[in-house]
Protein backbone atom coordinates (compact mmCIF):
# COMPACT_ATOMS: atom_id res chain seq x y z
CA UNK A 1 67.92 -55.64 -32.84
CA UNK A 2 69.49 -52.18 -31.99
CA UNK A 3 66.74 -50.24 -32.57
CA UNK A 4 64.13 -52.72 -30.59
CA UNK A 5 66.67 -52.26 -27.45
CA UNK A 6 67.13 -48.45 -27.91
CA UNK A 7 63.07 -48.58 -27.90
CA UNK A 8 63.01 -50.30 -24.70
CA UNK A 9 65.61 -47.53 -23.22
CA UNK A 10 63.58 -44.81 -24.31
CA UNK A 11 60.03 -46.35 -22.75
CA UNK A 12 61.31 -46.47 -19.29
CA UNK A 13 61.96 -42.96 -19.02
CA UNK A 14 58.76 -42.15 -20.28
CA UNK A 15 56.43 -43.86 -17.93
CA UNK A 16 58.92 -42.03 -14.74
CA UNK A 17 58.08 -39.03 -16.52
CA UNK A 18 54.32 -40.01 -16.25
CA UNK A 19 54.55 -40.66 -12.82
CA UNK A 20 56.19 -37.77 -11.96
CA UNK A 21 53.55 -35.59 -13.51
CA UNK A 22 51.19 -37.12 -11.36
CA UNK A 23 52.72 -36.82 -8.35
CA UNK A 24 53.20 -32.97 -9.11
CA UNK A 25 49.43 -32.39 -9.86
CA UNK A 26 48.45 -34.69 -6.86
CA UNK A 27 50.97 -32.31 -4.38
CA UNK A 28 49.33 -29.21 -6.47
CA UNK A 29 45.72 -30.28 -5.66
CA UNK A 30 46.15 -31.22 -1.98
CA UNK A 31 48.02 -27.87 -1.81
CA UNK A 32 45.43 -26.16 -3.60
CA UNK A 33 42.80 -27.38 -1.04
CA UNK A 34 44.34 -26.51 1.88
CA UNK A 35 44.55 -23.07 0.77
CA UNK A 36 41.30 -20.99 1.82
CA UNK A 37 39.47 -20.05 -1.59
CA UNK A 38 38.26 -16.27 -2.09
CA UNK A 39 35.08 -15.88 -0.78
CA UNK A 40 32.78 -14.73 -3.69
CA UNK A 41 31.23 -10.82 -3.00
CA UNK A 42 27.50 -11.21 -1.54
CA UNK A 43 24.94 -8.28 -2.86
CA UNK A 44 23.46 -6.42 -0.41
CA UNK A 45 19.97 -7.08 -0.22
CA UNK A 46 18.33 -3.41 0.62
CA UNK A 47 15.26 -5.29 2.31
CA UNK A 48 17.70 -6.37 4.40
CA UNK A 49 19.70 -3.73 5.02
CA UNK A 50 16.91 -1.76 5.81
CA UNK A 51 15.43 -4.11 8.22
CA UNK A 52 18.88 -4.57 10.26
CA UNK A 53 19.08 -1.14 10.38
CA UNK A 54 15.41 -0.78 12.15
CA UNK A 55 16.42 -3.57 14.61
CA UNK A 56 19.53 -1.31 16.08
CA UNK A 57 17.78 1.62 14.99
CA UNK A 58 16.48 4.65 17.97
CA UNK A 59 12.94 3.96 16.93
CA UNK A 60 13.35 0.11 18.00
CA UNK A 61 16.24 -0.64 20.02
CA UNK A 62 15.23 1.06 23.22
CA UNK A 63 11.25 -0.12 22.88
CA UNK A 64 12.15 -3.79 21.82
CA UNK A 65 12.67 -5.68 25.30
CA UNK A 66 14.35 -9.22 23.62
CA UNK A 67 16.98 -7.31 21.50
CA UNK A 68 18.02 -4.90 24.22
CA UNK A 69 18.26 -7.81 26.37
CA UNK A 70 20.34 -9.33 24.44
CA UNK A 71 22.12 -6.13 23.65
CA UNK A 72 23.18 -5.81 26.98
CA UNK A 73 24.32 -9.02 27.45
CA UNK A 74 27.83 -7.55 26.41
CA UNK A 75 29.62 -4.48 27.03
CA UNK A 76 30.18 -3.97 23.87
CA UNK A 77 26.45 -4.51 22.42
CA UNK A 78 27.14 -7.54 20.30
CA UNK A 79 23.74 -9.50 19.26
CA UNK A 80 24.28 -12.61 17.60
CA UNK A 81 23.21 -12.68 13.58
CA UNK A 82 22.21 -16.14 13.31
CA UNK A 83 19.22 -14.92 15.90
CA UNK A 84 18.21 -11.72 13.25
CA UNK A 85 18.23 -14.36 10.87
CA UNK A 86 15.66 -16.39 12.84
CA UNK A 87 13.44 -13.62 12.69
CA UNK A 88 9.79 -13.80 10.58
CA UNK A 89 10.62 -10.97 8.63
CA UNK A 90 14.21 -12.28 8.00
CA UNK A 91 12.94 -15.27 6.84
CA UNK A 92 10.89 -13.73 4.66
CA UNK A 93 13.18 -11.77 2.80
CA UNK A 94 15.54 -14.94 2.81
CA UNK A 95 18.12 -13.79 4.58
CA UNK A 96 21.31 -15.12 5.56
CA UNK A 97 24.46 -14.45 7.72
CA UNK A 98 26.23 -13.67 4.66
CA UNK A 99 23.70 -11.48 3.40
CA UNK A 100 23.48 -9.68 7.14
CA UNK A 101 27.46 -9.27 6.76
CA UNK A 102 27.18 -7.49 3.70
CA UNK A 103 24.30 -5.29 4.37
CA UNK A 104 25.98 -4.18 7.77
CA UNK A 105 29.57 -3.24 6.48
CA UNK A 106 27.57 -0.78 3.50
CA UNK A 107 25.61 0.68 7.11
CA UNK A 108 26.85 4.01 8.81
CA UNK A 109 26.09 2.93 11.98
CA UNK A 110 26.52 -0.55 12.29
CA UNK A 111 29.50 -2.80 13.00
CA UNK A 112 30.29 -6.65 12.27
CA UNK A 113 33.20 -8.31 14.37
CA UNK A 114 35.50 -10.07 12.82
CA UNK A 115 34.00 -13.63 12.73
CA UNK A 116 31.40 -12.29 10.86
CA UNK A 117 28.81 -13.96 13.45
CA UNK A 118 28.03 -10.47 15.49
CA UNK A 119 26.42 -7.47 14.70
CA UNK A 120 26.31 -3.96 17.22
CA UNK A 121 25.69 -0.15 16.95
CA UNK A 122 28.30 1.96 16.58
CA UNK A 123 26.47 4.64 18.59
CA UNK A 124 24.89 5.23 22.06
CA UNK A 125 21.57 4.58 22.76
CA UNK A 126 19.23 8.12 23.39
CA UNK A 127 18.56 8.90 27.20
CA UNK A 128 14.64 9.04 26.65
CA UNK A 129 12.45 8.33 24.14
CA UNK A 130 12.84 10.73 21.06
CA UNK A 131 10.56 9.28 18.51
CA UNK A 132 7.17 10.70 20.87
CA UNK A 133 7.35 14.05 19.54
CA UNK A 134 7.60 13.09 16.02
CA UNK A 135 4.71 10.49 15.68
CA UNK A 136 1.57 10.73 14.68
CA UNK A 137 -1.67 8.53 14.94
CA UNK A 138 -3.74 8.06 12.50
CA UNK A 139 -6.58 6.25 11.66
CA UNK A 140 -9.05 4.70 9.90
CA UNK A 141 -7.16 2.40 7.44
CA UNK A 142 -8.82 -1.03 5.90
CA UNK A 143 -8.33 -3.51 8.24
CA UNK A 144 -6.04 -5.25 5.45
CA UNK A 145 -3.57 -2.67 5.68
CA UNK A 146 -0.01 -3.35 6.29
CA UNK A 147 2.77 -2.16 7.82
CA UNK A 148 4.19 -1.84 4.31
CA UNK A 149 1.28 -0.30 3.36
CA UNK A 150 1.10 2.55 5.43
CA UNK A 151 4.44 3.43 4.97
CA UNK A 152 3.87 3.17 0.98
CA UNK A 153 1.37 5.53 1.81
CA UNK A 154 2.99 8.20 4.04
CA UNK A 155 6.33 8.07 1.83
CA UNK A 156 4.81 10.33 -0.53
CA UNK A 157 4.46 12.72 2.55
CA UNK A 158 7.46 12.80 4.56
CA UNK A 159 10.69 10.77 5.97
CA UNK A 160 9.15 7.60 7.44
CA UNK A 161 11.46 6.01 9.90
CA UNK A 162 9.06 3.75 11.45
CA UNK A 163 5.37 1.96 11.76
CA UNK A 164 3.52 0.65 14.44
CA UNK A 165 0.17 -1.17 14.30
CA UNK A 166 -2.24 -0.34 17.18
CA UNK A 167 -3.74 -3.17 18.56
CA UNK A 168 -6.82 -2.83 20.99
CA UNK A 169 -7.25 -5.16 23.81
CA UNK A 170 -9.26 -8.09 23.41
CA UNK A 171 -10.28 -10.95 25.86
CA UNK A 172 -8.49 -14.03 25.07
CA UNK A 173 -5.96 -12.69 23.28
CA UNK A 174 -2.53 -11.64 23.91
CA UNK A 175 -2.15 -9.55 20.87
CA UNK A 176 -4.91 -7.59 20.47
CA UNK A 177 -6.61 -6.86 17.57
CA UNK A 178 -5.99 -4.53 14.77
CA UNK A 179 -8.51 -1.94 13.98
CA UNK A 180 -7.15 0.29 10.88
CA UNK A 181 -5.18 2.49 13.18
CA UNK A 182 -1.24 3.20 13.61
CA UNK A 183 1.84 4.77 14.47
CA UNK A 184 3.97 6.64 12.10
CA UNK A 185 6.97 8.49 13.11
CA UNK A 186 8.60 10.96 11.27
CA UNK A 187 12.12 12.56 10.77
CA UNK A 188 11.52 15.34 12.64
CA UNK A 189 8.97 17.24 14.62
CA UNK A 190 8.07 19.66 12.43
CA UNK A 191 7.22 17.49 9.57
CA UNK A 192 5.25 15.41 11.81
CA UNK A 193 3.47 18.52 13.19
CA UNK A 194 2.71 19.53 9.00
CA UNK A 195 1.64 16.69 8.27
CA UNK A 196 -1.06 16.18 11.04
CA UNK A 197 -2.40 19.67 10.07
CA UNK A 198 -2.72 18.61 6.11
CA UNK A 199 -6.01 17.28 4.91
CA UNK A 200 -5.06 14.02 3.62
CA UNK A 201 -7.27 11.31 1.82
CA UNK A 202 -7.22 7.84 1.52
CA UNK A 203 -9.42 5.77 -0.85
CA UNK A 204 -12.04 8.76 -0.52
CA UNK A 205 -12.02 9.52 2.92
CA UNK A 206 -10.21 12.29 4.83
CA UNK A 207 -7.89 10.79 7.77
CA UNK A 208 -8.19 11.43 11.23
CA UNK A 209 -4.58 12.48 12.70
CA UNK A 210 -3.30 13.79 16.03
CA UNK A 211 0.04 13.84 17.50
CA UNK A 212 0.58 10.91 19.06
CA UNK A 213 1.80 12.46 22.08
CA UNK A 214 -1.65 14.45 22.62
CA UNK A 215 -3.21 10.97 21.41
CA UNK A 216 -1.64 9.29 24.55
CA UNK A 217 -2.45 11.82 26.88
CA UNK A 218 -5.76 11.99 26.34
CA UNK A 219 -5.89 8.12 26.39
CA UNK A 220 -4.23 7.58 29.82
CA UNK A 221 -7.19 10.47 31.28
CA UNK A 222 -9.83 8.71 29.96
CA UNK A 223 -8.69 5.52 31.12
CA UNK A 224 -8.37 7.09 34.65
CA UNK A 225 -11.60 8.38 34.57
CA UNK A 226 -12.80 5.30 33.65
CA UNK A 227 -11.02 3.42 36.65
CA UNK A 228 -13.25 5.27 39.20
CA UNK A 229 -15.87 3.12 40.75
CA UNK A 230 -19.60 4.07 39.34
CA UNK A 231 -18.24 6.60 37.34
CA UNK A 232 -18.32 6.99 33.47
CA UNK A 233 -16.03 8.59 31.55
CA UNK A 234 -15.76 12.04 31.07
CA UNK A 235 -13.73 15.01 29.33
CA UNK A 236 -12.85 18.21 30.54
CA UNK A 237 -14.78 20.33 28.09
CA UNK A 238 -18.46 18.50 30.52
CA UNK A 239 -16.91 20.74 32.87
CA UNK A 240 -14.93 23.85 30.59
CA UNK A 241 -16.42 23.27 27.10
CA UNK A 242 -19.50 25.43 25.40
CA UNK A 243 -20.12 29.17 25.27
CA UNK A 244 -19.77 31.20 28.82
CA UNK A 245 -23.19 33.28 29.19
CA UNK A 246 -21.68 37.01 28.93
CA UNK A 247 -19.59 38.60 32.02
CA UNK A 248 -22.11 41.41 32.25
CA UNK A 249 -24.71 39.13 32.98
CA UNK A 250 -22.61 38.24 36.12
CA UNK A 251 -21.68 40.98 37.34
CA UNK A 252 -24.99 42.29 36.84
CA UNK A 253 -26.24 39.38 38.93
CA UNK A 254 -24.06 40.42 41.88
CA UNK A 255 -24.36 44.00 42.07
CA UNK A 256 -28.48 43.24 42.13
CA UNK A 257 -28.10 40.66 44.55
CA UNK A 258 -29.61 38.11 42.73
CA UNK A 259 -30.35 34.75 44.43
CA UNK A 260 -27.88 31.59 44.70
CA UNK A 261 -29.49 30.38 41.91
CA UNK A 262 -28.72 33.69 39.61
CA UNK A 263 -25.09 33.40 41.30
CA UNK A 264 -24.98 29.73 39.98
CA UNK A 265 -26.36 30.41 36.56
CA UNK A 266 -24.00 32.89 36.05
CA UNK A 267 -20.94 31.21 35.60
CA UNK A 268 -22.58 28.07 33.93
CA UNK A 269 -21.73 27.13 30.64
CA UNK A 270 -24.05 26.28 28.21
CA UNK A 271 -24.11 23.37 24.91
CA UNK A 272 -26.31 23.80 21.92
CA UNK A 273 -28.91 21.04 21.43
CA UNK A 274 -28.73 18.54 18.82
CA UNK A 275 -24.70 17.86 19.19
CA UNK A 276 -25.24 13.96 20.93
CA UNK A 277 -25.58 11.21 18.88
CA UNK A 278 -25.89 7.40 20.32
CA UNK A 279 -24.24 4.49 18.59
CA UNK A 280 -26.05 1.36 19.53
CA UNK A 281 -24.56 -2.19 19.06
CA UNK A 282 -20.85 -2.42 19.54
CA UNK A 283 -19.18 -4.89 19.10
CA UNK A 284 -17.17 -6.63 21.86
CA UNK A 285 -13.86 -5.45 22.08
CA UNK A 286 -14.13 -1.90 21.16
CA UNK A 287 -12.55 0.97 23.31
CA UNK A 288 -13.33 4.50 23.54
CA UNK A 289 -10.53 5.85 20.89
CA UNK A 290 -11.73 3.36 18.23
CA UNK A 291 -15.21 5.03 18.42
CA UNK A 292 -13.59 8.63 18.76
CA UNK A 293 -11.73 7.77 15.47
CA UNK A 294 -14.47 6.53 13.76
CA UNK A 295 -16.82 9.66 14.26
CA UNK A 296 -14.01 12.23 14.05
CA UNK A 297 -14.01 12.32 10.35
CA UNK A 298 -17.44 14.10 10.75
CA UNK A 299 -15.89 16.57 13.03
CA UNK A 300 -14.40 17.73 15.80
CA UNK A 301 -15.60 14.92 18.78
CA UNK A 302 -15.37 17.01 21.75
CA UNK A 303 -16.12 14.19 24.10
CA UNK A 304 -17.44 9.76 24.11
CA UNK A 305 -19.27 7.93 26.54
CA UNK A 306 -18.20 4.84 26.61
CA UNK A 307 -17.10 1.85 29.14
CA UNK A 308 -15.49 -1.05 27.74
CA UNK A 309 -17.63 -3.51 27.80
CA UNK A 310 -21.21 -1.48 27.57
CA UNK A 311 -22.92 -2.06 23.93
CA UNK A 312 -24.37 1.72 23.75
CA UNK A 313 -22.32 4.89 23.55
CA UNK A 314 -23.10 8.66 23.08
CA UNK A 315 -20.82 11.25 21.11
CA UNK A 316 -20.69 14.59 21.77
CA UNK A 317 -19.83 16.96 18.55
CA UNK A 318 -18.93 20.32 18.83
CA UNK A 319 -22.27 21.62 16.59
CA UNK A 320 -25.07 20.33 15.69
CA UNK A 321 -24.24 19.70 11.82
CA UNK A 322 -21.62 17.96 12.77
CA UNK A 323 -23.41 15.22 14.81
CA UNK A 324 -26.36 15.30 11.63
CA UNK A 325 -23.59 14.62 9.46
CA UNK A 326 -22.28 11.80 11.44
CA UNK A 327 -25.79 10.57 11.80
CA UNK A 328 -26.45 10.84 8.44
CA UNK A 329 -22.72 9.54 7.22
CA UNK A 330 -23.20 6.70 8.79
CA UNK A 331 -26.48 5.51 7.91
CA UNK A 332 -25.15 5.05 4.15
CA UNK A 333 -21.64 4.00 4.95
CA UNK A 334 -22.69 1.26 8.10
CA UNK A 335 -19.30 0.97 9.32
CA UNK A 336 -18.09 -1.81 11.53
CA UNK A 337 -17.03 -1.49 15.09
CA UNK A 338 -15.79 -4.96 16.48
CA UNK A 339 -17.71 -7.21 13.61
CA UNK A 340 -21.12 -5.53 14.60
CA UNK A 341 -22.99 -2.58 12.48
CA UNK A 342 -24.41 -0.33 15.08
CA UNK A 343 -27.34 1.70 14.80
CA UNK A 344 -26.56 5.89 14.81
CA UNK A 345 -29.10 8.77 15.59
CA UNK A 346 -29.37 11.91 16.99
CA UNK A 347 -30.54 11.89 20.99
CA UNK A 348 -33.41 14.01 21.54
CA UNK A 349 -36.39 14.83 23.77
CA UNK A 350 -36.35 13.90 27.60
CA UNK A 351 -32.70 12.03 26.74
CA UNK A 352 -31.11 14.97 25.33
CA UNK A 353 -32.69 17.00 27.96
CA UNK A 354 -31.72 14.64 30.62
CA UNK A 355 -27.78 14.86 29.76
CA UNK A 356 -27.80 18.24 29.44
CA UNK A 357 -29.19 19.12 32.89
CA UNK A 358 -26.66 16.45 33.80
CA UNK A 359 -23.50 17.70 32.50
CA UNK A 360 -25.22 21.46 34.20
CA UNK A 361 -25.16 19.30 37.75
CA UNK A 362 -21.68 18.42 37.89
CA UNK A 363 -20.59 21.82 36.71
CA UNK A 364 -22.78 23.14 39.46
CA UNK A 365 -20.79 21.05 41.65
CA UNK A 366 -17.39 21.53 40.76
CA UNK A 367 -18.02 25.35 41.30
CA UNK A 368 -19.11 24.85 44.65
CA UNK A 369 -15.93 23.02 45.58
CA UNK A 370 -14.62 26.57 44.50
């Protein structure tokens, strides 16, 4: 019997034991819980980084109306990350806030607050635009190409800190439509400058390039040449361009006293024949630099006739191989302008003839205004 009752002391104990064991490892687990666990490290996605860094970027920032909207919604800059997550491209590179977070700490000139909800610049914005002198446009790529693409393509030539898709005005639609031409900027001027001088190829064909400062200007003149009423448009080089007949000549003229018409002739300036070539059947839709691009990889296209809207325009190449190249070029390759093939030949006879004494009138003219 002394043994069953110093059992039944022992078993008491035991079970208090029990319970106080639980009791512990309930207190440790609630404790546990409250406490904030460490947050595991996120990697950096460079996709994202690199697109983060384009958003705040000089190339962006000042040209993107939304985000500098929101960017000055605070004194400070701050744009909220759970609306660069909501972007297209975010979403397709999966992004999250996290993954923002991370990518913007490893940035040198980006800054998160310390939520971890905002993202700013570090820097000030530039005063004026600084990308223009370090852009280029070129053009003609597939109509497939991306903005990827191109700057897979121009990586193995230089610093590419941006792309932009040129998109030429349509009817009925709001964002254009995309015919093989771009935007690339550059790291700096001079690179940009080399490589618009280098003969580059792609997929057999040499690119047309110009400095897409020159590109603009030349743009906005023949767009306000084409704004005057019954007017078409016109380059200088109608009015400068071709070879000046020979200062002796002139001179000659007036010491003779030749007649107004001598006086007149004297100080016109000539064209070869055989340097216009018509394109018939454009498409709807096309504009005057999407047929200069298309015929400049012929040669140098010193000047296009076209309204937006008309079906038929005429190219003017500096010499006359150049224009039977073109002519010639395009018969076997039957490239597309707007969805339509058009037809290409050399203008001759009475045509030819006509434009010539044409271009001669106005240049006739514009002397006479002195």
């Amino acid at each position: 019997m002394a043994e069953t009752a110093e059992v039944k002391v022992d078993a008491a104990p035991a079970k208090e034991e029990e319970k106080a064991t639980e009791a512990v490892a309930e207190n440790g687990t609630a404790a546990a819980e409250g406490e904030k666990k460490p947050e595991e490290p996120v990697e950096v996605d460079p996709r994202v980084k690199k697109q983060i860094e384009f958003y705040f970027s000089d190339s962006n920032l000042p040209k993107d109306k939304f985000l500098l909207s929101k960017h000055k919604e605070t004194p400070e800059g701050w744009i909220d990350i759970s609306l660069l997550t909501s972007f297209k491209r975010m979403k397709e590179f999966g992004a999250t806030v996290a993954g923002v977070v991370a990518a913007a700490k490893t940035s040198d000139f980006l800054a998160v607050d310390d939520e971890g909800k905002k993202i700013r610049r570090t820097t000030d914005l530039p005063d004026s635009d600084i990308t223009l002198g370090r852009s280029i446009k070129v053009g003609k790529f597939p109509l497939d190409t991306t903005i990827d693409k191109f700057e897979e393509f121009f990586s193995q030539h230089g610093k590419v800190l941006s792309v932009r898709l040129i998109k030429a005005e349509q009817k009925g639609s709001k964002e254009g439509t995309f015919e093989g031409n771009a935007f690339i900027e550059f790291g700096t001027k001079d690179e940009a400058e080399k490589i618009c001088k280098s003969e580059i190829e792609h997929e057999g064909e040499k690119l047309v390039m110009a400095m897409k400062e020159e590109y603009l200007k030349e743009t906005a003149a023949a767009k306000s040449e084409n704004s005057r009423p019954n007017t078409r448009k016109r380059s200088r080089e109608d009015d400068e361009g071709g070879e000046k007949e020979g200062e002796k000549e002139e001179k000659k003229a007036k010491k003779e006293g030749g007649d107004k018409k001598d006086k007149e002739k004297s100080g016109y300036v000539s064209y070869p024949k055989g340097v216009f070539v018509k394109v018939d059947g454009i498409g709807e839709g096309a504009s005057m630099p999407t047929i200069k691009d298309m015929f400049g990889k012929y040669g140098n296209v010193k000047f296009v006739e076209f309204r937006e809207g008309d079906k038929v325009a005429c190219v003017r190449f500096e010499t006359p191989e150049e224009a039977s190249d073109a002519v010639k070029g395009e018969g076997e390759s039957k490239t597309e302008i707007c969805g339509t093939v058009p037809a290409v030949s050399l203008i001759t006879g009475e045509e030819e003839d006509a434009k010539l004494e044409d271009i001669k009138q106005r240049q006739m003219s514009k002397m006479a205004r002195g």
